[in-house]
Protein backbone atom coordinates (compact mmCIF):
# COMPACT_ATOMS: atom_id res chain seq x y z
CA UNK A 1 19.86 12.55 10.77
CA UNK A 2 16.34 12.06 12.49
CA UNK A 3 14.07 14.97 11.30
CA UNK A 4 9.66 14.87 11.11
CA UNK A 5 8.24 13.11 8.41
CA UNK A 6 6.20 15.86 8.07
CA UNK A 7 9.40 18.19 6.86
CA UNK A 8 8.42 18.64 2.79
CA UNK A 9 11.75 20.44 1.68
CA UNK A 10 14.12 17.30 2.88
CA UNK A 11 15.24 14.60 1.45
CA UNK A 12 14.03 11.47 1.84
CA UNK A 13 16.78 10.10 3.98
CA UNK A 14 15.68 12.68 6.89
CA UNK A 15 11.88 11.22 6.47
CA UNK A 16 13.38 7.76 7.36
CA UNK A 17 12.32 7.58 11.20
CA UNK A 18 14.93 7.13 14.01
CA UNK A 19 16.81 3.66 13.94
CA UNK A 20 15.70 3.56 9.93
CA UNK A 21 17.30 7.06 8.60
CA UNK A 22 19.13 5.38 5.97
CA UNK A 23 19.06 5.53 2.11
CA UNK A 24 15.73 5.57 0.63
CA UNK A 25 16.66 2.39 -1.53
CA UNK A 26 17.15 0.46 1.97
CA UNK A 27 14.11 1.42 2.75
CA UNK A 28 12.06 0.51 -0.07
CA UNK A 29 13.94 -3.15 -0.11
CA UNK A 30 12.40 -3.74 3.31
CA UNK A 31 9.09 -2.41 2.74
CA UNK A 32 9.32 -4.56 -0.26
CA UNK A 33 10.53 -7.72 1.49
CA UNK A 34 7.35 -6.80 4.10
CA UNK A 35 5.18 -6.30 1.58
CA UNK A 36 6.17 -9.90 0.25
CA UNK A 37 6.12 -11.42 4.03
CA UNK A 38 3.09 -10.00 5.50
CA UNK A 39 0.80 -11.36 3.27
CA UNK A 40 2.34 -14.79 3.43
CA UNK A 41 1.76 -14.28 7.62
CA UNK A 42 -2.08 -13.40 6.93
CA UNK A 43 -2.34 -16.34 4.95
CA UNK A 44 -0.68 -18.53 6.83
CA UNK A 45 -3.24 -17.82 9.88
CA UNK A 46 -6.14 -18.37 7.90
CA UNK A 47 -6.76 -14.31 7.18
CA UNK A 48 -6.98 -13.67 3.34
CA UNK A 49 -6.71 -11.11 1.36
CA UNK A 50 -10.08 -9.33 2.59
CA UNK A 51 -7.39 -7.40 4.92
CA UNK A 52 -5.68 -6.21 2.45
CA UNK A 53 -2.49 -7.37 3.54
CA UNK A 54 0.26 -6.20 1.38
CA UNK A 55 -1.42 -3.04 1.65
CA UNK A 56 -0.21 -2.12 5.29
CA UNK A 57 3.64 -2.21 5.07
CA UNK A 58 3.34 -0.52 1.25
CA UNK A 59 0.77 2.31 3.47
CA UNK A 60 3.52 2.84 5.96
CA UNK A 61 6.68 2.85 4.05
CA UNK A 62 4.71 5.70 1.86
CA UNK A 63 4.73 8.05 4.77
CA UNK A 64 8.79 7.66 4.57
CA UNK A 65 9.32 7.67 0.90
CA UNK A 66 9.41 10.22 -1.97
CA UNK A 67 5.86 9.79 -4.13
CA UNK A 68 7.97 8.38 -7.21
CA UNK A 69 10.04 5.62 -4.79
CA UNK A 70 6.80 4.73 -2.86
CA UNK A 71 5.26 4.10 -6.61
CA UNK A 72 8.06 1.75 -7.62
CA UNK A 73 7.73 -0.21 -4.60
CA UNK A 74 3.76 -0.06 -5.15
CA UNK A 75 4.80 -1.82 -8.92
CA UNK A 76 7.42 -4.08 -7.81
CA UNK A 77 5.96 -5.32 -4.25
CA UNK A 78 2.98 -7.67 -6.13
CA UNK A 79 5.62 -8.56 -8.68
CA UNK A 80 8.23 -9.82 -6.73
CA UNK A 81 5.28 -11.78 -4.35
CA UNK A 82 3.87 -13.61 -7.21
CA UNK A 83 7.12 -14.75 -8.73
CA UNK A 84 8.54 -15.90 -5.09
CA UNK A 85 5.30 -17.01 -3.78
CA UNK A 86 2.69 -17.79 -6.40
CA UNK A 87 0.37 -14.92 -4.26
CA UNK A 88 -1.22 -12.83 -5.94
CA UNK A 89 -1.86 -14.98 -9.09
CA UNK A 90 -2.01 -14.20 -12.38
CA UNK A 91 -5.00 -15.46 -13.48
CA UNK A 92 -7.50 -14.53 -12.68
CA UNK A 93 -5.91 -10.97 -12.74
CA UNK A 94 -5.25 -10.01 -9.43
CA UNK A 95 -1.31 -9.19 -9.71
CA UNK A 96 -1.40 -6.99 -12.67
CA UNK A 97 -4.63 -5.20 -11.03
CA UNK A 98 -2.94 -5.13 -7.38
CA UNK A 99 0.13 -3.85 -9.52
CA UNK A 100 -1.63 -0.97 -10.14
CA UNK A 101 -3.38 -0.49 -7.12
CA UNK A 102 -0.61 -0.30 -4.92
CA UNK A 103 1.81 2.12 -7.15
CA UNK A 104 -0.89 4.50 -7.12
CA UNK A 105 -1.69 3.76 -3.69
CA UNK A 106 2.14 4.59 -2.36
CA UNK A 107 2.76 7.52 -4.52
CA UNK A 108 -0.84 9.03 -3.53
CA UNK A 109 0.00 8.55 0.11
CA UNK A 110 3.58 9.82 -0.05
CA UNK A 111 2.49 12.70 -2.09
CA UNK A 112 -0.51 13.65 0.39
CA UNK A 113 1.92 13.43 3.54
CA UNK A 114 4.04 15.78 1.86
CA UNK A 115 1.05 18.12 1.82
CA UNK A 116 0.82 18.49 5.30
CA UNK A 117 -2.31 16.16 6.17
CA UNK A 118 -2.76 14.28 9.28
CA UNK A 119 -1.84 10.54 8.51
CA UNK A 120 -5.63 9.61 8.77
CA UNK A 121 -6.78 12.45 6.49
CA UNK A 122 -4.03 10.64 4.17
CA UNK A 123 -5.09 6.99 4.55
CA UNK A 124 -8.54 7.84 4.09
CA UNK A 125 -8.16 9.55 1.28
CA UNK A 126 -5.94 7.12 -0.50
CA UNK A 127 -7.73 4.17 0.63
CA UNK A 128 -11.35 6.08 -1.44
CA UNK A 129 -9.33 6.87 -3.98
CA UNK A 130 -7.85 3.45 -4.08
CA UNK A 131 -11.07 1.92 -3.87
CA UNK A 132 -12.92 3.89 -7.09
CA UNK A 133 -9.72 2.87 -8.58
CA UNK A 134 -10.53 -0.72 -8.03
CA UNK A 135 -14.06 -0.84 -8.88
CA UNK A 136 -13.13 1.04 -12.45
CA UNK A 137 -10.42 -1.46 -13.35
CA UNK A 138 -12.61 -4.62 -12.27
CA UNK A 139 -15.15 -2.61 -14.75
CA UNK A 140 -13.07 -2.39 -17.45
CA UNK A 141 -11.44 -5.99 -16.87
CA UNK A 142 -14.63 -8.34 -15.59
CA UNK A 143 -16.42 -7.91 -19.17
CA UNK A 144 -12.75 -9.52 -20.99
CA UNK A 145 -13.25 -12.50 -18.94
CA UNK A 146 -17.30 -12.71 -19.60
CA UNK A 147 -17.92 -12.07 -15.48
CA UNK A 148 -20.57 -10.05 -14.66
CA UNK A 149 -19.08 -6.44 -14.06
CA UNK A 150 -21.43 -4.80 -11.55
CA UNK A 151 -21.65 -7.51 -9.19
CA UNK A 152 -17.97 -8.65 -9.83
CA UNK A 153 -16.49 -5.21 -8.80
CA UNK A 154 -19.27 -4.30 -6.19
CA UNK A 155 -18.00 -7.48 -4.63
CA UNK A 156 -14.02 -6.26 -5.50
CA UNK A 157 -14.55 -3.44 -3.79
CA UNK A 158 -16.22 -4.10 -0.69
CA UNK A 159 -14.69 -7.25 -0.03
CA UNK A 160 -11.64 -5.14 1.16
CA UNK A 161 -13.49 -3.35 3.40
CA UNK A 162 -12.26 -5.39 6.44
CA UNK A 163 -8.65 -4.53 5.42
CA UNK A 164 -9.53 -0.47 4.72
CA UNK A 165 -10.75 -0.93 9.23
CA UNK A 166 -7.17 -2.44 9.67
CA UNK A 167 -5.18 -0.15 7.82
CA UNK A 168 -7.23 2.66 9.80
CA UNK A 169 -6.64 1.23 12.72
CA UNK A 170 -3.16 0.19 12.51
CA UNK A 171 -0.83 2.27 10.36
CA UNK A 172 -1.59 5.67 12.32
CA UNK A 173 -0.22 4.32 15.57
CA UNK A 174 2.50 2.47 14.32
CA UNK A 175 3.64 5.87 12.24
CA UNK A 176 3.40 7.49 15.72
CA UNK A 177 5.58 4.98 17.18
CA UNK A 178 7.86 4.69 14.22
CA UNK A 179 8.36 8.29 14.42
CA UNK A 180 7.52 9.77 17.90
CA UNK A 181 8.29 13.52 17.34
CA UNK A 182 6.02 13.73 14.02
């Protein structure tokens, strides 16, 4: 069954788009196997983690998941990568911080879609949100590990910034193409 990803009152196997309308657990493994693949790709060619790679297929798989599955992938997507693929690392802390990041990050865009916003409204505002998020957790962690907190997370933060243009630029059309009638 192929209905709009905008439909609120489904469930989430109708939000799966045409050619992926199967159970939501399906789903999540492959966003989860993307999220672990993508980021090996960017790396691979030379493009680090100021694009915010794993970001992108944990953005789009949101749009087609219920807010407490896209969280669970959002926890278990940096998780899975670090254990298979040593990326992100430990320490410093960049796996239990991108942990966090993207749960909230999946649930907030799965739960904003299911408002009724336009898919850019939604990025935008889960990229800020994600982004204050970021710069208050580097706050709270740079001080444990004696780095120097304003110009640690100021850095955190806009260091991303390329990755926040790609995401922009990127997830809206391919949610357009992934699901043509929404």
């Amino acid at each position: 069954m192929s209905e709009n990803p905008k439909s609120r009152e489904t469930p989430d196997r109708a939000d799966s788009p045409p050619g992926l309308a199967a159970h939501p657990l399906a789903l999540a493994a492959l966003v989860v196997a993307l999220g672990v693949l993508v980021p090996m790709v960017f790396h691979a060619v030379g493009l680090g983690p100021i694009f915010l790679p794993m970001f992108l297929p944990i953005a789009v798989g949101a749009f087609f998941l219920s807010p407490g599955v896209a969280a669970a992938v959002g926890l278990v997507t940096p998780l899975i990568s670090s254990l298979t693929t040593g990326m992100p690392p430990w320490m410093p802390p960049v796996a239990p911080v991108l942990t966090v990041e993207l749960m909230i990050f999946g649930a907030l865009i799965s739960w904003l879609n299911r408002r009724g916003l336009q898919p850019l409204v939604v990025l935008t505002l889960a990229l800020v949100a994600d982004r204050l998020l970021l710069l208050a957790v580097v706050l709270v962690v740079a001080p444990l590990f004696g780095w120097p907190e304003r110009a640690f997370s100021i850095g955190a933060v806009l260091s991303g910034f390329p990755g926040v243009l790609l995401i922009l630029a990127v997830v809206p059309p391919l949610l357009r193409r992934l699901a043509p009638d929404a």
